[in-house]
Structure formats: structure tokens, C-alpha cells
Protein backbone atom coordinates (compact mmCIF):
# COMPACT_ATOMS: atom_id res chain seq x y z
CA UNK A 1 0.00 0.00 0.00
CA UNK A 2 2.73 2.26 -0.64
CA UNK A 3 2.41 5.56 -3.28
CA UNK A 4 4.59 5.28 -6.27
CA UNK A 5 4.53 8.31 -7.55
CA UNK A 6 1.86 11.45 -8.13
CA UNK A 7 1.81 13.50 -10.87
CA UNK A 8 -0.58 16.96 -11.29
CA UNK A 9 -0.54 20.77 -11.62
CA UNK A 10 2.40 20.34 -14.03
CA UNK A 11 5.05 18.62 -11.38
CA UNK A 12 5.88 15.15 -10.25
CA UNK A 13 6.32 13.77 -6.50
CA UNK A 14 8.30 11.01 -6.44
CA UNK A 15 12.00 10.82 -7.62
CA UNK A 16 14.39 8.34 -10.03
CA UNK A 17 15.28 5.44 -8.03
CA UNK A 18 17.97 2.89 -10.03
CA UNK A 19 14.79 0.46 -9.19
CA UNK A 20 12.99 0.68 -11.99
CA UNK A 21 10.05 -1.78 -11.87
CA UNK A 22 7.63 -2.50 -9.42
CA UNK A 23 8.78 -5.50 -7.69
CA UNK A 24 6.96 -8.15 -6.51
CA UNK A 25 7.81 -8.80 -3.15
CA UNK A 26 7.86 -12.33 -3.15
CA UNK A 27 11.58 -11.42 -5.36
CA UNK A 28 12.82 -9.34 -2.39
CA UNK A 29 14.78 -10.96 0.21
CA UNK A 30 14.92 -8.18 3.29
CA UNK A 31 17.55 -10.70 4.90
CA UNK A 32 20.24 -10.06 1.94
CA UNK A 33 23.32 -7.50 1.79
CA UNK A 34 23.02 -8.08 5.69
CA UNK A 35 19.24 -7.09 6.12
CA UNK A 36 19.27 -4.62 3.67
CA UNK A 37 17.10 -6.20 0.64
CA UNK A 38 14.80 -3.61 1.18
CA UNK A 39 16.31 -1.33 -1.28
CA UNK A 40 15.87 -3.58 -3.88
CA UNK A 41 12.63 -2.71 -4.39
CA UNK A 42 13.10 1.08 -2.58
CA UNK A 43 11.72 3.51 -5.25
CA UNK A 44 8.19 5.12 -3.68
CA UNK A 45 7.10 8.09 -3.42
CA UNK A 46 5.63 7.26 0.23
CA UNK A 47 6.71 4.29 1.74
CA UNK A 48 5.28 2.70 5.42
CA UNK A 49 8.40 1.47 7.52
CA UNK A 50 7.42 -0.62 9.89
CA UNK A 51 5.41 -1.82 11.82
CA UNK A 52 7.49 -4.48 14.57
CA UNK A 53 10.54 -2.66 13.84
CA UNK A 54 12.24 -0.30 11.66
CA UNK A 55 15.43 1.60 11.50
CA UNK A 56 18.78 0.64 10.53
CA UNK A 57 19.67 -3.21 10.32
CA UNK A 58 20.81 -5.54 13.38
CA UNK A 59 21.41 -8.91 14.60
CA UNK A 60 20.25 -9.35 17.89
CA UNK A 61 18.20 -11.90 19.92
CA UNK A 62 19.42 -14.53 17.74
CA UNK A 63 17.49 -13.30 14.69
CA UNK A 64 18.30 -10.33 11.66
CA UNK A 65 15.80 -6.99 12.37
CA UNK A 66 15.97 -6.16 8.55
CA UNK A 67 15.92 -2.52 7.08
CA UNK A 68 13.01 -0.42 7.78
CA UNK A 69 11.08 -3.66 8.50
CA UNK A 70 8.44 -5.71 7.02
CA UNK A 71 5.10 -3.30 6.21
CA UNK A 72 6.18 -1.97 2.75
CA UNK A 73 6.79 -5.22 1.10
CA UNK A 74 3.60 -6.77 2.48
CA UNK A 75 0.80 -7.36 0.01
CA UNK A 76 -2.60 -6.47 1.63
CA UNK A 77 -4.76 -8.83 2.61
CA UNK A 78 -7.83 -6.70 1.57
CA UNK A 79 -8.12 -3.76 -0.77
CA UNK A 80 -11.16 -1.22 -1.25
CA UNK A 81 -12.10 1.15 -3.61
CA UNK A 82 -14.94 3.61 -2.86
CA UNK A 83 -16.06 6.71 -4.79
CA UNK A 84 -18.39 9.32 -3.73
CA UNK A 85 -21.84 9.39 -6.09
CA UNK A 86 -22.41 12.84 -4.78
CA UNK A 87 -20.13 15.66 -5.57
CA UNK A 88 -17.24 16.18 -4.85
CA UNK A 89 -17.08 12.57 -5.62
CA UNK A 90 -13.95 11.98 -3.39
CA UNK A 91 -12.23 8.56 -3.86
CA UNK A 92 -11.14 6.41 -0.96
CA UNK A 93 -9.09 3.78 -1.17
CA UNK A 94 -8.50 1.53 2.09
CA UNK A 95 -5.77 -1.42 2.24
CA UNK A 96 -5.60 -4.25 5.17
CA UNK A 97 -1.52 -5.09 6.11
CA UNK A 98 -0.99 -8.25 8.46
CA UNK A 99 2.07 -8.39 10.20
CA UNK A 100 1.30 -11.90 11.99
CA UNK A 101 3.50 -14.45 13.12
CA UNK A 102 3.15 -16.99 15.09
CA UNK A 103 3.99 -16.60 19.12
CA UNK A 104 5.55 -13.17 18.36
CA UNK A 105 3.06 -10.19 16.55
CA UNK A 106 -0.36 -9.71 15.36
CA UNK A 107 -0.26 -6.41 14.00
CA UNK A 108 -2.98 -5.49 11.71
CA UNK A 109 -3.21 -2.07 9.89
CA UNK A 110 -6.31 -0.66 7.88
CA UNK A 111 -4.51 2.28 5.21
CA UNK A 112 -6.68 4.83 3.59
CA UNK A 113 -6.12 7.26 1.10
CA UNK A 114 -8.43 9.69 0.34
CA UNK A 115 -8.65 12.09 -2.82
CA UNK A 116 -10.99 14.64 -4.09
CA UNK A 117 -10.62 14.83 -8.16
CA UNK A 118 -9.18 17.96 -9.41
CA UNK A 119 -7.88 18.91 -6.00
CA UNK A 120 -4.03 19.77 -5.37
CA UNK A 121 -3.81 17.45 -2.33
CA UNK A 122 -4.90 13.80 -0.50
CA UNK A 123 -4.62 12.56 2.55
CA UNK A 124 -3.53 9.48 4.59
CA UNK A 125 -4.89 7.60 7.34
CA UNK A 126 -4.27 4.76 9.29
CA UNK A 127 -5.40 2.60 12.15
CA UNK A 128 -2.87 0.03 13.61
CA UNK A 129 -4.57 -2.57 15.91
CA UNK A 130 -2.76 -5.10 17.98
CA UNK A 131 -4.91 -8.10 17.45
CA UNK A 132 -2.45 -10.38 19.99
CA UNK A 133 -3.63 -11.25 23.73
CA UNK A 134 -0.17 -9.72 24.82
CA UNK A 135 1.09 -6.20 24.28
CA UNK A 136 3.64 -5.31 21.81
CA UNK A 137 5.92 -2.49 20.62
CA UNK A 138 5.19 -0.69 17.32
CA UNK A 139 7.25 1.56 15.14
CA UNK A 140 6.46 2.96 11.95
CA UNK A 141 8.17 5.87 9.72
CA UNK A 142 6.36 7.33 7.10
CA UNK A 143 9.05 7.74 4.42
CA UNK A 144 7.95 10.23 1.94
CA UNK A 145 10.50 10.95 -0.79
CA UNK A 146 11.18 13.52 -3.51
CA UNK A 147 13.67 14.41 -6.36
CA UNK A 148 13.39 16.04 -9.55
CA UNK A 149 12.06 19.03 -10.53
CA UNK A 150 11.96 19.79 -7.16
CA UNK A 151 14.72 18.82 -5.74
CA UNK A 152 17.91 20.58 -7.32
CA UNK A 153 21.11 22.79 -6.42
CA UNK A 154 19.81 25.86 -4.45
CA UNK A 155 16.14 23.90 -3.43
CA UNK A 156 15.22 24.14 0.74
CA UNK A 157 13.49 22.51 3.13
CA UNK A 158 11.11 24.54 5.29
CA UNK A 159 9.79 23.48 8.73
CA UNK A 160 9.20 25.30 12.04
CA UNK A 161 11.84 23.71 14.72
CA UNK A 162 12.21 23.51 18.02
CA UNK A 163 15.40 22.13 17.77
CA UNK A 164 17.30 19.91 15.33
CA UNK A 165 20.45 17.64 15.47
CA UNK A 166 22.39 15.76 13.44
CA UNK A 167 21.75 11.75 12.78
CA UNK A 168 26.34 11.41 13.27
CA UNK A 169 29.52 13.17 12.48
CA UNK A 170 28.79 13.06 8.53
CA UNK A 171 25.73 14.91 9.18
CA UNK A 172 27.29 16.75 12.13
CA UNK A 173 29.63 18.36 8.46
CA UNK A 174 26.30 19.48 6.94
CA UNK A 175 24.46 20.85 9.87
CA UNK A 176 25.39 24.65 8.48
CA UNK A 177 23.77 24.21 5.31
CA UNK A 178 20.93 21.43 6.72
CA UNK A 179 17.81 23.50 4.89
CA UNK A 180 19.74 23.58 1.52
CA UNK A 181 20.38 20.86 -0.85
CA UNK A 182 23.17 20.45 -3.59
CA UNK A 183 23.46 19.37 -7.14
CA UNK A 184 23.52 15.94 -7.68
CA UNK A 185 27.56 15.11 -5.89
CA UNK A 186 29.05 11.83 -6.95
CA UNK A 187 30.47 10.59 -3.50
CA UNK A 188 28.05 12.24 -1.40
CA UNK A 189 26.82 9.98 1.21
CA UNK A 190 23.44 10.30 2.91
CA UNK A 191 22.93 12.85 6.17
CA UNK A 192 19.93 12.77 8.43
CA UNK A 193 18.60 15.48 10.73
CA UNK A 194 16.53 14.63 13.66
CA UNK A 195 13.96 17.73 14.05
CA UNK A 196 11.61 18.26 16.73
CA UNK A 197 8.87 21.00 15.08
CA UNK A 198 6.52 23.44 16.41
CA UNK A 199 3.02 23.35 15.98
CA UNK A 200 0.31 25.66 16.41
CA UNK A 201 -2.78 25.82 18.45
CA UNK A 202 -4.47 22.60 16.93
CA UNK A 203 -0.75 20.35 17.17
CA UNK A 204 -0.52 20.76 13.34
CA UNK A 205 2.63 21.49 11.58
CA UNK A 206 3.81 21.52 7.99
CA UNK A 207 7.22 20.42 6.56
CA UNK A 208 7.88 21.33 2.71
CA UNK A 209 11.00 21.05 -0.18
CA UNK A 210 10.40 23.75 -2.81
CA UNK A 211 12.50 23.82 -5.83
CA UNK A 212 14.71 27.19 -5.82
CA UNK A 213 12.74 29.05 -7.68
CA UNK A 214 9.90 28.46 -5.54
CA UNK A 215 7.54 27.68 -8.10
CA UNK A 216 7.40 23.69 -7.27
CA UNK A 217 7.41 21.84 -4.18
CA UNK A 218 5.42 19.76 -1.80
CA UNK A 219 4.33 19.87 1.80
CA UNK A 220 3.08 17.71 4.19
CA UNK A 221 1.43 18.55 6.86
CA UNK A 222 0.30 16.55 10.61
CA UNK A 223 -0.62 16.42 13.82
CA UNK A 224 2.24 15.98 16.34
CA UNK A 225 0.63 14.45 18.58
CA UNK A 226 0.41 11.61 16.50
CA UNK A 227 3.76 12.13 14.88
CA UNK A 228 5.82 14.63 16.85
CA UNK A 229 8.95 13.73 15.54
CA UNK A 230 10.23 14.80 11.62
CA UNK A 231 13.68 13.49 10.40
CA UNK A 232 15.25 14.78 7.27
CA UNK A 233 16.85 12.38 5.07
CA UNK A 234 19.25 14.19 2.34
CA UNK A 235 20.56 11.62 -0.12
CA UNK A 236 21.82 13.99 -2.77
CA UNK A 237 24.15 11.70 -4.67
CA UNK A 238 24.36 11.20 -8.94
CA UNK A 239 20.98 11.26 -10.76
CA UNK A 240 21.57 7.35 -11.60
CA UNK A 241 22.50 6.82 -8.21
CA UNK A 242 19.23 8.39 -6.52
CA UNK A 243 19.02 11.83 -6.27
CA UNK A 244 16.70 11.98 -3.27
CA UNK A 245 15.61 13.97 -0.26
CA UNK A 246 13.01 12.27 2.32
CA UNK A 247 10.78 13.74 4.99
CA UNK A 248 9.77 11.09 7.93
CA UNK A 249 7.39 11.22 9.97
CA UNK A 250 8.01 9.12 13.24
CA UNK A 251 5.46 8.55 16.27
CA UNK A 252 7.98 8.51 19.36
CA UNK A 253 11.43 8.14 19.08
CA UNK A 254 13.59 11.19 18.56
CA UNK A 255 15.49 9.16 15.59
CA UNK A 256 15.04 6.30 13.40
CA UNK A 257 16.83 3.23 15.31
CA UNK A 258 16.75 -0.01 14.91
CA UNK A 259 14.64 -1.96 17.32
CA UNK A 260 17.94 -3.01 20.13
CA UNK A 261 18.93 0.65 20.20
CA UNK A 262 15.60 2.22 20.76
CA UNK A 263 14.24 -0.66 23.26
CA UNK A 264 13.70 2.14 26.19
CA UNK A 265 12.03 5.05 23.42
CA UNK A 266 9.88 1.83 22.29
CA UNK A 267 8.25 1.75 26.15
CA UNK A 268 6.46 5.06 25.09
CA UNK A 269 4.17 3.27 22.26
CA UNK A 270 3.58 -0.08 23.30
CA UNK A 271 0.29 -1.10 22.37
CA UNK A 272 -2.03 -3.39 24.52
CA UNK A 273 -4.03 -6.04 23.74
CA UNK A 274 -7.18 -5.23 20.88
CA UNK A 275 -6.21 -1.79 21.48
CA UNK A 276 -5.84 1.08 18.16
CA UNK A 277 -3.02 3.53 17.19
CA UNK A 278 -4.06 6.18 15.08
């Protein structure tokens, strides 16, 4: 239930990932390149990471916590399509992910996407349920990415902070020029800024990338207390290499890491038994 790509209004979201196809994910093995097959198939415009873990690769417990977990390389188990007979005629379309297995999870979560024709923006929404007897830790990072025409040399990223800090020392290099973005820079590796943003009145914020014009962009905007953590991911390496910039959106933990390192962050959204995350 990932977004590939949108196009409208004359600009694409989404960006030029090396992965070309769609691939099936019964051909992606998230246990290869030590737990990184995930980015075999990486090339969406909006991806869900998650939903037992997510974050960086590890082995621990005996067992490989793969890239950015299993959620975007689930098929779901049920798939609706509604439209509206009365104007506006607005188009809903709701996906069922199971991440079930036995004596560990039962994580179930119902996706919808909704989307009034002719309008300049959509919306997501999802409900994660813990279908178990036992309570269980959750993370998820919504993983929405964007290159050309936006991104390019002199193109920024705008979001009210609170604070920011860098992801490590390569970032750490950056931090000066964190809201800017270069040409695509063979050799450039990726940097990652951990943001905590403002919000007003209602808990909504808005982060954006606008091209340097400022004619083209995109912006997201949420309600922090659902997600009141925003990482910047800055990937601006050689067009065939994946020119990319990615805003995530993360529930609790202050950065994106994998499942042994957050363990203590992880207390704050543990989910009881039949209960809902929104």
C-alpha cells in the first residue's frame, strides 16, 4: 500500500530510483546484503516502515531486524475502492496489512487514502490494531520521498523547529547548510537530521521542499501528537545513483533506530491487547 509516484498541476512527487520496476515482493529478500534487501525494491514516493521494527539493520536476539522492517513489502490482505456518487465525488481507497507471526506479533493495519478529483492534495490515514492477547511495541516511519524538478542545487526545506540535530559526524559536516540541498555530488553519502517541530494551536505542523525558484514543491502537513517527531533524510548523490531527499514522519522516538537501540524510546508506544493507534 505504498504511493509510487503522483503527478498533477504540471510537477511530479516522487523521484528516479535505479529500481525501476515494481517488484513483486515475493523477489525481495529483506535478509540479503546483511538485512538490507529492502532497497531492492526502494523507489516510492511514500513508503510505510514498519510496523514491529524499523530503522537501521541488526542482529540481535538470535534473529536479523531487517531494514526499515516488514510493512512496505507486504501485500494487503484486503483492498477497497470507494467513490463518492455525490459531488465532490472523493475517492477512498483503504488497504488491510498483516504483520502476523506466530507466538511473536499480530499487527494489523487498515490504510486509507483519500482524494478529491481535481484537488491539489490527499490525505492518509491509518489505524494500527494489535490483534495479539499480549502487548507489543510498534514503530512505523512514514518515508515520503522527492527528487526532480523539485529537488535541485539551491532547493530548501522549510519546517518550524524547536530544535534539530544531526543523525552522526557526517551529518554533524552538513548541519550549516541542513535547509539547503546540492546538485547531484558523486560521492556524497546520505545525512539525516533529527527535528523536533513546532506546531500551532491545533498540534498541526507543515514540513515542505520547494524547488529554488519556488515555483514547485510539496508539503506535508500533521498532527504531532500523532507524529511529533520529523527526520530529514538528504541523499543527494548522482541522478543514476538516486538523487533523493526524504521527509519522515516518526510517532515517538527522537530518531530512526533499529529496534535493540531504541528498546527504552519503544516503552512510550507499546500497544495493549485489541487496542488502536491512530
Amino acid at each position: 500500500m505504498n504511493l509510487l509516484h503522483v503527478e498533477g498541476f504540471g510537477t511530479r512527487m516522487g523521484w528516479d530510483s535505479p529500481v525501476k520496476e515494481v517488484v513483486n515482493p515475493a523477489y525481495i529478500n529483506l535478509e540479503s546484503r546483511n538485512g538490507l534487501g529492502w532497497l531492492e525494491g526502494f523507489n516510492e514516493m511514500m513508503v510505510r516502515c514498519g510496523y514491529e521494527w524499523t530503522g537501521h539493520p541488526v542482529t540481535a536476539d538470535g534473529q536479523i531486524y531487517t531494514l526499515h522492517g516488514k510493512a512496505g513489502n507486504t501485500p494487503a490482505s484486503q483492498v477497497e475502492v470507494d467513490v463518492a456518487d455525490a459531488a465532490p465525488h472523493e475517492i477512498r481507497i483503504r488497504g488491510l496489512i498483516k504483520e502476523s507471526t506466530f507466538k511473536k506479533a499480530d499487527l494489523q493495519t487498515m490504510t486509507e487514502l483519500r482524494y478529491v478529483p481535481g484537488s491539489n492534495q490527499f490525505s492518509l490515514h491509518d489505524v494500527l490494531t494489535n490483534h495479539a492477547d499480549y502487548p507489543h511495541d510498534y514503530q512505523i516511519i512514514y518515508h515520503s520521498n522527492f527528487g526532480t524538478p523539485i529537488l535541485e542545487e539551491g532547493a530548501r526545506f522549510l519546517a518550524p523547529a524547536a530544535s534539530i540535530g544531526p543523525f552522526n559526524d557526517y551529518a554533524k559536516a552538513g548541519l550549516d547548510n541542513w535547509q539547503t540541498y546540492a546538485g547531484p555530488t558523486q560521492g556524497f553519502d546520505e545525512m539525516v537530521f533529527n527535528i523536533k517541530p513546532l506546531a500551532d494551536n491545533n498540534h498541526e505542523t507543515l514540513a515542505a521542499v520547494v524547488n529554488k525558484a519556488g515555483d514547485k514543491g510539496a508539503s506535508i502537513q500533521f498532527d504531532t501528537r500523532q507524529l511529533p517527531v520529523l527526520t530529514l533524510w538528504k541523499n543527494t548523490d548522482t541522478l543514476k545513483q538516486g538523487y533523493v531527499t526524504g521527509i519522515e514522519r516518526v510517532p515517538a522516538t527522537p530518531i530512526p533506530l533499529p529496534l535493540n537501540a531504541s528498546r527504552n524510546a519503544l516503552s512510550s508506544y507499546n500497544l495493549a491487547p485489541a487496542r488502536s493507534s491512530t
